[in-house]
N, C-alpha and C. Protein backbone atom coordinates (compact mmCIF):
# COMPACT_ATOMS: atom_id res chain seq x y z
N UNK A 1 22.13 83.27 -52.48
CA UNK A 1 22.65 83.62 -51.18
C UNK A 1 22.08 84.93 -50.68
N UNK A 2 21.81 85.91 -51.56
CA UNK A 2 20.89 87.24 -51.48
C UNK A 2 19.78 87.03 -50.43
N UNK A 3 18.75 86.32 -51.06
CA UNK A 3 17.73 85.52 -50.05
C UNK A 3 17.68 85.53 -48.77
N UNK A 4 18.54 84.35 -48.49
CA UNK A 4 19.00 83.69 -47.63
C UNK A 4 19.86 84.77 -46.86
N UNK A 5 20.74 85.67 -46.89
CA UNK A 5 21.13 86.97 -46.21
C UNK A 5 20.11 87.47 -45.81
N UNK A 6 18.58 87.90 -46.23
CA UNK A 6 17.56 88.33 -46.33
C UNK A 6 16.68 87.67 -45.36
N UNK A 7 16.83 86.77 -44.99
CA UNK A 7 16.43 85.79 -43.90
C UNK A 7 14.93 84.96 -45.07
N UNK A 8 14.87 85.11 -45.90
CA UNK A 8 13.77 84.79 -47.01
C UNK A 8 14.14 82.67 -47.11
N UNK A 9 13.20 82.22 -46.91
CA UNK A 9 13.35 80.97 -47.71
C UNK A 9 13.12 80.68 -48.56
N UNK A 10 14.70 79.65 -49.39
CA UNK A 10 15.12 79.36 -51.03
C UNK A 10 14.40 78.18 -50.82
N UNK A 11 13.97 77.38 -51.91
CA UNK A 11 13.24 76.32 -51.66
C UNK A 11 13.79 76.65 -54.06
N UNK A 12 14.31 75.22 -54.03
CA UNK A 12 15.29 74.99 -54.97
C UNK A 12 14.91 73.81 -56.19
N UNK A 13 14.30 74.09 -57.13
CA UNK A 13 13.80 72.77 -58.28
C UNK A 13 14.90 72.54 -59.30
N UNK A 14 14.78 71.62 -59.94
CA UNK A 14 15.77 71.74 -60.76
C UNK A 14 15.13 70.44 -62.10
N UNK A 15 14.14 69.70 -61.96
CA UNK A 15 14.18 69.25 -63.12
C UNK A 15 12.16 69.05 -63.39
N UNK A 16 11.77 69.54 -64.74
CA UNK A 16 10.71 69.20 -64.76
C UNK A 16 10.46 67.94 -65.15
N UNK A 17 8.96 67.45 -65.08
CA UNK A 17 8.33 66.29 -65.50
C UNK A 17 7.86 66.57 -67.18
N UNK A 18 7.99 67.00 -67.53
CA UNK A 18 7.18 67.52 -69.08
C UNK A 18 7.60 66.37 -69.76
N UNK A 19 7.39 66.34 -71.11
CA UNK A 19 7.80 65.91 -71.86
C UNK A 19 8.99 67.40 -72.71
N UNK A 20 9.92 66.74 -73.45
CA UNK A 20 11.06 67.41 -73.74
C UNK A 20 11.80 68.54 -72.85
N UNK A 21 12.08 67.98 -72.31
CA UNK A 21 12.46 69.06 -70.91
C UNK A 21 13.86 68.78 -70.76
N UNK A 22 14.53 67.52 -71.00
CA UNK A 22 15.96 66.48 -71.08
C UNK A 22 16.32 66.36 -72.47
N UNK A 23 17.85 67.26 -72.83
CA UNK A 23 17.77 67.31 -74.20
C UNK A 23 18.33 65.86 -74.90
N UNK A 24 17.76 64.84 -73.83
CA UNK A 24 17.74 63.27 -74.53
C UNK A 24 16.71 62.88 -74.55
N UNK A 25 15.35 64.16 -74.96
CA UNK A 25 14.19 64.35 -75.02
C UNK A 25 13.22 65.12 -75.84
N UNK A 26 14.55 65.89 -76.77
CA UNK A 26 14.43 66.92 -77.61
C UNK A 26 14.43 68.48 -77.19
N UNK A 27 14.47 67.93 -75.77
CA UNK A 27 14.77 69.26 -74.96
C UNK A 27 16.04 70.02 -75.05
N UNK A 28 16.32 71.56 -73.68
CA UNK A 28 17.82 71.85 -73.66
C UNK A 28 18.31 71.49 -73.04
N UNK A 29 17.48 70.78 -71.89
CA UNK A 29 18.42 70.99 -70.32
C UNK A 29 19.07 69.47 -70.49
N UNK A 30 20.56 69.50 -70.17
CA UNK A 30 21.37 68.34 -70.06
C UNK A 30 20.94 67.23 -68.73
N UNK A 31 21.01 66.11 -68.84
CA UNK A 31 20.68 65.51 -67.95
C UNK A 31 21.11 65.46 -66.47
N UNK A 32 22.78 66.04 -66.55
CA UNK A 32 23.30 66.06 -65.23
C UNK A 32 23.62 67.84 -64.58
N UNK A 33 22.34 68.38 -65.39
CA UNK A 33 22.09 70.04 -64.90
C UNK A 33 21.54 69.93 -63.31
N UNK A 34 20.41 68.98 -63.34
CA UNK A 34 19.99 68.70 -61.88
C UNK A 34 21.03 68.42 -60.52
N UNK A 35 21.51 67.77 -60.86
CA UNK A 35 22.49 67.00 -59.73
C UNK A 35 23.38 68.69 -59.39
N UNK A 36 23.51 69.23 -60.71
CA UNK A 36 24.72 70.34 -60.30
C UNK A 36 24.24 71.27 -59.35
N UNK A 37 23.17 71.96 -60.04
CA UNK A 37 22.16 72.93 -59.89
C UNK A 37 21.79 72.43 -58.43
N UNK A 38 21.44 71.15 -57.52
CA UNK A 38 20.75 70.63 -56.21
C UNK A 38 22.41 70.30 -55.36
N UNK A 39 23.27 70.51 -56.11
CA UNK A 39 24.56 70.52 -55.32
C UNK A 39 25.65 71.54 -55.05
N UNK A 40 25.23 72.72 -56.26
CA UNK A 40 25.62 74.41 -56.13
C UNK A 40 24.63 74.89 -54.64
N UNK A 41 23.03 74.67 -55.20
CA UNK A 41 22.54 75.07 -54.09
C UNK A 41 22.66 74.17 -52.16
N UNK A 42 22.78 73.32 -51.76
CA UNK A 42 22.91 72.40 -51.11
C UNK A 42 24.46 73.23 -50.50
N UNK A 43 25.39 73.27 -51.17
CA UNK A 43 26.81 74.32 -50.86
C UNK A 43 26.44 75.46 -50.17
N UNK A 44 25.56 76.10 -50.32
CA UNK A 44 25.46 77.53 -50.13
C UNK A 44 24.15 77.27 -48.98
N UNK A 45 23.51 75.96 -48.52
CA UNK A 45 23.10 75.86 -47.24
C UNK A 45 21.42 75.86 -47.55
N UNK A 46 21.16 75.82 -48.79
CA UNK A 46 19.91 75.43 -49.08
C UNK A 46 19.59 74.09 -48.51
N UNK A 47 18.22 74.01 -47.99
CA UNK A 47 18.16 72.39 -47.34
C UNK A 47 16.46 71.84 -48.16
N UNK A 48 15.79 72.88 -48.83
CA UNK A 48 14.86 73.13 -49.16
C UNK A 48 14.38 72.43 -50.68
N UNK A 49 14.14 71.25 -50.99
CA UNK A 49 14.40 71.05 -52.21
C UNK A 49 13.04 70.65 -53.15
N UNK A 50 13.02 70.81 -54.10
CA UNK A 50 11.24 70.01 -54.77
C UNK A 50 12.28 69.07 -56.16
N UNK A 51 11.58 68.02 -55.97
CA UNK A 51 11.65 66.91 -56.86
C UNK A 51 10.78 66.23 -57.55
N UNK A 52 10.83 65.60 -58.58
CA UNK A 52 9.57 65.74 -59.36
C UNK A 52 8.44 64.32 -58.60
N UNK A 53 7.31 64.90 -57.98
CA UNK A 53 6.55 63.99 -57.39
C UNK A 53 6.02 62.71 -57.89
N UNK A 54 5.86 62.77 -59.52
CA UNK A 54 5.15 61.91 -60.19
C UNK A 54 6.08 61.08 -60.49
N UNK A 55 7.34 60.80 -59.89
CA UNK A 55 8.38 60.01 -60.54
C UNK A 55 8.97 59.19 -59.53
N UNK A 56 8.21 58.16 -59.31
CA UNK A 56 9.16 57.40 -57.46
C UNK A 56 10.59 57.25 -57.73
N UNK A 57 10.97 56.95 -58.82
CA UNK A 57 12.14 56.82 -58.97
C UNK A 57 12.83 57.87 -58.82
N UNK A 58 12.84 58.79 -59.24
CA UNK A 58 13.83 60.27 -59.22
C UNK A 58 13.10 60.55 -57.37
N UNK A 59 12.22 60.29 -57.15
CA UNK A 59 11.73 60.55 -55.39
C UNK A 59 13.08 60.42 -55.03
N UNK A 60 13.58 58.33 -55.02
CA UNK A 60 13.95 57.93 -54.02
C UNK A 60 16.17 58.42 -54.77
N UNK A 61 15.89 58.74 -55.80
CA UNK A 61 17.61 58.87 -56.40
C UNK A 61 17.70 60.13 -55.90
N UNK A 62 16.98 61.35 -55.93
CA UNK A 62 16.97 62.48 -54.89
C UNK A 62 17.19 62.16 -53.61
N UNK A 63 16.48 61.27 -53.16
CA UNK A 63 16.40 61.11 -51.34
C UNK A 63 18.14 61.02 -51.24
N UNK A 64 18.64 59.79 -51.94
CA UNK A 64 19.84 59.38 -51.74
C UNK A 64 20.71 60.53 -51.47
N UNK A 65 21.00 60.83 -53.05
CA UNK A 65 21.93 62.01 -53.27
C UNK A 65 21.59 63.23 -51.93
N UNK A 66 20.49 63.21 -51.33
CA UNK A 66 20.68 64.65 -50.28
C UNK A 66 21.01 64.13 -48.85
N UNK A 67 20.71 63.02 -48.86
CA UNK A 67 21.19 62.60 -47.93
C UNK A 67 23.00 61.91 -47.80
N UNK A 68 23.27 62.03 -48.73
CA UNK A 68 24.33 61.56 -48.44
C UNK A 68 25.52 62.86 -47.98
């Protein structure tokens, strides 16, 4: 929100493409960190989002979820 007071644009990621990145991947990050993390920010008026490109599927389950 600092930022954004700042007149600065947030532009907001939340899940990589890697391998082990999903700790149902051997990774840390929990699977439903994204959704929180793109819905904490989304609250606070972020409209700005990156999603992982190489993945049509997470494209179009992102599209949903921000649009709704």
């Amino acid at each position: 929100m600092a930022a954004q007071k700042e007149g600065l644009g947030v532009i907001v990621g939340a899940e990589m493409t890697h391998q082990e990145f999903f700790s149902t991947e051997k990774g840390y990050i929990d699977e439903s960190a994204p959704k929180k993390i793109f819905e904490l920010a989304a609250s606070t008026g972020v409209t700005n989002f990156v999603v992982p490109a190489n993945k049509p599927e997470k494209i179009l389950k992102y599209r949903k979820f921000f649009e709704e």
